[in-house]
N, C-alpha and C. Protein backbone atom coordinates (compact mmCIF):
# COMPACT_ATOMS: atom_id res chain seq x y z
N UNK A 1 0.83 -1.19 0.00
CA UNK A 1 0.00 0.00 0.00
C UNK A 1 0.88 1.25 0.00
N UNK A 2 0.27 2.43 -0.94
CA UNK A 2 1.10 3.43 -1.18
C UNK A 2 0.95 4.30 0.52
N UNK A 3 1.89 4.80 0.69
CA UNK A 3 2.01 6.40 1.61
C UNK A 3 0.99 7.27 1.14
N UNK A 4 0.65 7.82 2.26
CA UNK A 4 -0.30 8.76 1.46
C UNK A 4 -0.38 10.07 2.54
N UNK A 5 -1.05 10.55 2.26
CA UNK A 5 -1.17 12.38 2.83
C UNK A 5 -2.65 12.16 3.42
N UNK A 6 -2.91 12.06 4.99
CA UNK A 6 -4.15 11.94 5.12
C UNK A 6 -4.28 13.03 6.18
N UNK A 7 -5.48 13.29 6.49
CA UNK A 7 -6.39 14.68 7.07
C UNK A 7 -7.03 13.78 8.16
N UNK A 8 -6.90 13.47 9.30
CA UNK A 8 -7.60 12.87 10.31
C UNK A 8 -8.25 14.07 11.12
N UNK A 9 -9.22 14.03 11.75
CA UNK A 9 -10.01 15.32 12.24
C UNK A 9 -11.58 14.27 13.14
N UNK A 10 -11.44 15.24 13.93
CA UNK A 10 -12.29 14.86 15.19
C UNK A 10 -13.52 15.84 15.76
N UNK A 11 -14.43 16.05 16.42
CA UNK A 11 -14.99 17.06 17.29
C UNK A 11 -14.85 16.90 18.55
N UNK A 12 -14.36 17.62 19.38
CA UNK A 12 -14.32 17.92 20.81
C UNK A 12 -15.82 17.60 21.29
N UNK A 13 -15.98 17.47 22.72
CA UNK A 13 -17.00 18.00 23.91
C UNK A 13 -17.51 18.75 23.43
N UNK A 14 -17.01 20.02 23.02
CA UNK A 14 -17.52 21.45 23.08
C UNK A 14 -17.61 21.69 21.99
N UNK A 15 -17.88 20.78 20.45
CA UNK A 15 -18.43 21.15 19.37
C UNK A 15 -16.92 22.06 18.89
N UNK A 16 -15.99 21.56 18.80
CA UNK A 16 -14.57 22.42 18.37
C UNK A 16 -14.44 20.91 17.33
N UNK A 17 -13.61 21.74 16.22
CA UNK A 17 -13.50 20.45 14.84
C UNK A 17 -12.14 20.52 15.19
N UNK A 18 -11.10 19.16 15.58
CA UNK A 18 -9.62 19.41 15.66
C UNK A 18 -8.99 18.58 14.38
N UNK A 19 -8.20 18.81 13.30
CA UNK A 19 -7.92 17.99 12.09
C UNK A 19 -6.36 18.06 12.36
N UNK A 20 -5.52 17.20 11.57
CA UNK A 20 -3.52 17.34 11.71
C UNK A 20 -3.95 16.62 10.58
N UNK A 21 -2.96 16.45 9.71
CA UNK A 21 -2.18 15.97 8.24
C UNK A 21 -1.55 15.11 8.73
N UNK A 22 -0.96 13.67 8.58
CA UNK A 22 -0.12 12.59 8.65
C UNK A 22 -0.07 11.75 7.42
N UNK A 23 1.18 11.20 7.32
CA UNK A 23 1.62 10.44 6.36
C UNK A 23 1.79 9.10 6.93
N UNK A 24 0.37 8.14 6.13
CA UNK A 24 -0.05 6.51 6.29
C UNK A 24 -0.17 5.82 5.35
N UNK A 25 0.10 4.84 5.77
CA UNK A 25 -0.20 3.38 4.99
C UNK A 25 -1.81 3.13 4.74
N UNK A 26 -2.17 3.00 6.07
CA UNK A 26 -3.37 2.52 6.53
C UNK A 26 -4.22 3.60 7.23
N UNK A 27 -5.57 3.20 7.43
CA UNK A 27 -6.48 3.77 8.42
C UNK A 27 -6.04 4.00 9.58
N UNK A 28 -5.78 2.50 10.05
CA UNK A 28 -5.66 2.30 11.67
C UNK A 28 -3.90 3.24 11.47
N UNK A 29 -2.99 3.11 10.82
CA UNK A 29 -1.74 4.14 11.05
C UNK A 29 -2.40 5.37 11.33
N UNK A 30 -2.88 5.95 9.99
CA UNK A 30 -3.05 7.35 10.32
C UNK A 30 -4.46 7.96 11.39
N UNK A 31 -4.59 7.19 11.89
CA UNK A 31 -5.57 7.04 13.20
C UNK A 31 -4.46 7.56 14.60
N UNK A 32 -3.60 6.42 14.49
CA UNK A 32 -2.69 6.28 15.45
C UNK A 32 -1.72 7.06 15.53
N UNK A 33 -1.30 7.72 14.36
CA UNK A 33 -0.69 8.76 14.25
C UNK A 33 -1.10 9.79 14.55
N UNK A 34 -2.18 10.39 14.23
CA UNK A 34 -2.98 11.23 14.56
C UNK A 34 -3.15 11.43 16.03
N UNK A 35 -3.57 10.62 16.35
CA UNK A 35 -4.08 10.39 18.23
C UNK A 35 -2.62 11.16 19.09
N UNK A 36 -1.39 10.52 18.23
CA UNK A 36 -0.66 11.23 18.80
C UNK A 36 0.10 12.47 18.36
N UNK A 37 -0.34 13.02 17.76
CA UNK A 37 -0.31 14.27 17.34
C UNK A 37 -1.30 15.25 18.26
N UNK A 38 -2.42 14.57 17.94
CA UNK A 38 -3.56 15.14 18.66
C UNK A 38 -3.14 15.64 20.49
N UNK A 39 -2.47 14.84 21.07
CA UNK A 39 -2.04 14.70 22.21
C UNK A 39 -0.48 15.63 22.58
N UNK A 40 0.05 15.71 20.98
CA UNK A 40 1.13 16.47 21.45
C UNK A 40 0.54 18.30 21.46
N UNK A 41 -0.73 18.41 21.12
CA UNK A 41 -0.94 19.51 21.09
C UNK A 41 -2.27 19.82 21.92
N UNK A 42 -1.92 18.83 23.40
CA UNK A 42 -3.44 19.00 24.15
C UNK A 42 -4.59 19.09 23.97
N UNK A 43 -4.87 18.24 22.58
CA UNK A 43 -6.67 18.20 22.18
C UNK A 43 -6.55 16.77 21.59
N UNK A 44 -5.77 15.71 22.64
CA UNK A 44 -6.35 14.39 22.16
C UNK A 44 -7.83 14.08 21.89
N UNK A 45 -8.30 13.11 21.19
CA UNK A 45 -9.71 12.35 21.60
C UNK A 45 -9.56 11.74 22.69
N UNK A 46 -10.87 11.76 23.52
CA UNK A 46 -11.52 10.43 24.50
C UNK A 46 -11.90 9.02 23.67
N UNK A 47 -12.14 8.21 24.42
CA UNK A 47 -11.74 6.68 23.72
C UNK A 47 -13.39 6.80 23.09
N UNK A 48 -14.44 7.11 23.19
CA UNK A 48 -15.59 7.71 21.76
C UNK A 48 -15.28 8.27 21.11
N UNK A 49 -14.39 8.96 20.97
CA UNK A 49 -14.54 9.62 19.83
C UNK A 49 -14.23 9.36 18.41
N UNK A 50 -15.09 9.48 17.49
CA UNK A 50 -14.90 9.53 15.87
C UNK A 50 -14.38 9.85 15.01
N UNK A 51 -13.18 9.42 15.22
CA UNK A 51 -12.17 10.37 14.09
C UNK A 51 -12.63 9.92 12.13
N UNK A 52 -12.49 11.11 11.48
CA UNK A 52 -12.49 10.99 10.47
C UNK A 52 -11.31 10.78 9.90
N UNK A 53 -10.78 10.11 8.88
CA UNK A 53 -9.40 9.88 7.86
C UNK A 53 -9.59 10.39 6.25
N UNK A 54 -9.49 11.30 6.37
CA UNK A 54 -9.10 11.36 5.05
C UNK A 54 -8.31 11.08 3.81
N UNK A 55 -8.18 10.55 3.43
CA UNK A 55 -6.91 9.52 2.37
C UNK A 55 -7.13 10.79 1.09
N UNK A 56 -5.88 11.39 1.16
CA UNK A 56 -6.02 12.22 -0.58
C UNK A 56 -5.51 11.16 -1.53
N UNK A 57 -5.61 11.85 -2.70
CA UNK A 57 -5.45 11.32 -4.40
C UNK A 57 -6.77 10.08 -4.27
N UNK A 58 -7.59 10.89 -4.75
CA UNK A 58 -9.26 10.26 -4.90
C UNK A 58 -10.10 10.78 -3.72
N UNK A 59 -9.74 11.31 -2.80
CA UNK A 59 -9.95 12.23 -1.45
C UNK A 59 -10.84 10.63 -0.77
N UNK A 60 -10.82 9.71 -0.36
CA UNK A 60 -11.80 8.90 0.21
C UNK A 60 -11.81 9.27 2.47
N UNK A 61 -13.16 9.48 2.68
CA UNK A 61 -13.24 9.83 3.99
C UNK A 61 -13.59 8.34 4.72
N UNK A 62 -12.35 8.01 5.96
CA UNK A 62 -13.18 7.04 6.68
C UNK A 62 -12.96 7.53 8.17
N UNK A 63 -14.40 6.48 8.71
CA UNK A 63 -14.59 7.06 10.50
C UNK A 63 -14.44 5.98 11.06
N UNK A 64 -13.99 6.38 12.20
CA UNK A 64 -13.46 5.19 13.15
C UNK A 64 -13.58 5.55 14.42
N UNK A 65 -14.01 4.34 15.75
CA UNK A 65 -13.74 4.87 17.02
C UNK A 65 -12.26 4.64 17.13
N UNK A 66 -12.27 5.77 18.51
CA UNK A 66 -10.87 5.05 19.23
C UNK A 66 -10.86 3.60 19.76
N UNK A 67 -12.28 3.12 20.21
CA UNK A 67 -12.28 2.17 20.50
C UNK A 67 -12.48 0.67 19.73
N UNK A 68 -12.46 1.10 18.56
CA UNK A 68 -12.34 0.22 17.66
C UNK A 68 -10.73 -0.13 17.18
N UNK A 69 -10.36 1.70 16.86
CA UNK A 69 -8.72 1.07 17.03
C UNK A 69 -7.88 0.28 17.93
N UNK A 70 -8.34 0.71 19.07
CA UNK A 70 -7.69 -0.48 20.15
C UNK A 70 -8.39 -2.15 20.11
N UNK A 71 -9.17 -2.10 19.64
CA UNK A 71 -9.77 -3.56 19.40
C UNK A 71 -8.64 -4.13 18.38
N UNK A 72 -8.68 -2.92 17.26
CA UNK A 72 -7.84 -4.07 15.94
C UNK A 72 -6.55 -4.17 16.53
N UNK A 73 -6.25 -3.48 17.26
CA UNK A 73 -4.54 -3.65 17.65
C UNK A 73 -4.61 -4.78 18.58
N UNK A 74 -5.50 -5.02 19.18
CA UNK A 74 -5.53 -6.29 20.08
C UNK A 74 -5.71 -7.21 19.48
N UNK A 75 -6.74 -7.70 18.44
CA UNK A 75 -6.64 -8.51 17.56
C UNK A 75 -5.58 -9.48 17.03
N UNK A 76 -5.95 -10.84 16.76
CA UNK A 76 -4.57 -11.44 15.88
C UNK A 76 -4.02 -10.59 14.63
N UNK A 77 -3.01 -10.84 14.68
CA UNK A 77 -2.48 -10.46 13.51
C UNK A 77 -2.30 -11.30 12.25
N UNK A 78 -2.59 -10.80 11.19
CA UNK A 78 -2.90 -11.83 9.78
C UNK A 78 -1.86 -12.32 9.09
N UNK A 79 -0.48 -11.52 9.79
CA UNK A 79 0.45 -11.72 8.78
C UNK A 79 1.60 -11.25 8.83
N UNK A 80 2.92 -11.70 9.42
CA UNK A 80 4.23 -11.01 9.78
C UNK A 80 4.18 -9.21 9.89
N UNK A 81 3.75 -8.83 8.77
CA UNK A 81 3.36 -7.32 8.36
C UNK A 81 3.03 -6.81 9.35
N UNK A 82 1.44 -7.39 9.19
CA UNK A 82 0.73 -6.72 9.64
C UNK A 82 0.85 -6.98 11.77
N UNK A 83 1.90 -8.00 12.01
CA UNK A 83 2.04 -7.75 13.44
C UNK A 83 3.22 -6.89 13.88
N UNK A 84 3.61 -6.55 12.44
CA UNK A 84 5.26 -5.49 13.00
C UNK A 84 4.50 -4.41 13.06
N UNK A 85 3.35 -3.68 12.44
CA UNK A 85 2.97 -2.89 12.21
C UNK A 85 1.92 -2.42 13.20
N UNK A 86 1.09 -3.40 13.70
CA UNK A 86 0.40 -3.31 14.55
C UNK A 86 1.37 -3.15 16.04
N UNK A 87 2.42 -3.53 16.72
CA UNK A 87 3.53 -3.62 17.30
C UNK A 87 4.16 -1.65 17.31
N UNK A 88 4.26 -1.62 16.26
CA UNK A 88 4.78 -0.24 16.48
C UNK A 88 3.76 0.70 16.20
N UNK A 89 2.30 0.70 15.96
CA UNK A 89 1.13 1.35 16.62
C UNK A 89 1.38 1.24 17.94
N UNK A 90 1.21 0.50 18.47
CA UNK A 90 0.99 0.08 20.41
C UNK A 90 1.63 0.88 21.17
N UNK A 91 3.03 0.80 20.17
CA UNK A 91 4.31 1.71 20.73
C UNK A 91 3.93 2.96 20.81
N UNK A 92 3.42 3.52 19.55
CA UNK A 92 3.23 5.05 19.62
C UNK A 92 1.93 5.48 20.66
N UNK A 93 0.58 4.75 20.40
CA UNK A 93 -0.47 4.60 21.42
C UNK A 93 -0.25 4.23 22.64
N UNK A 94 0.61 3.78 23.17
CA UNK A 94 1.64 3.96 24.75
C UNK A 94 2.14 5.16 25.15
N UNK A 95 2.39 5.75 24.43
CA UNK A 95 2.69 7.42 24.79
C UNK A 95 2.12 8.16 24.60
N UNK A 96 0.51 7.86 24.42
CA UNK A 96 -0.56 8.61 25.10
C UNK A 96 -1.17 8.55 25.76
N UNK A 97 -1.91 9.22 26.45
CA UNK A 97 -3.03 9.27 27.85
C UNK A 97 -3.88 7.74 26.88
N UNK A 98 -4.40 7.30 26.47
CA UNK A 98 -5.13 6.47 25.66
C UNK A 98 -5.02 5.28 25.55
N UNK A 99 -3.59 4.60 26.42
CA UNK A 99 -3.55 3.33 26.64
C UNK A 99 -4.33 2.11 26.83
């Protein structure tokens, strides 16, 4: 799967839209990337919340809980890949409040 330029974006409590740019593979990356971005600039999500992904080149929007991302990371893994990858999500989602 290509790299790509994605737009992840959330709503606060208080009806505030928070979005960051990251460069992913996947959903669940630029989810996880995001989360911690989100966190380095004191407007993480709570584990409801809905982040949107934006994937440019064809612009496709997907939504996701936080709590779904932590499900797939708990999940088996399908495939050498996909457990190195899931492995160094965990890593980065460890160094947020969001554990």
């Amino acid at each position: 799967m290509p790299i790509r330029t994605c737009t992840v974006s959330f709503t606060d409590s208080e009806g505030l839209r928070h979005s960051i740019d990251v460069q992913a593979e996947t959903v669940y990356e630029a989810a996880v990337l995001a989360i911690r971005g989100f966190q380095n600039h004191q407007c993480g999500p709570g584990p409801g919340a809905r982040l949107d992904v934006e994937a440019r080149e064809g612009s496709v929007t997907h939504s996701v809980t936080v709590g779904r991302i932590r499900n797939w990371l708990e999940s088996s893994a399908k495939s050498p890949r996909d457990m190195v990858l899931k492995e160094r999500l965990k890593t980065i989602l460890a160094s947020t409040n969001l554990q």
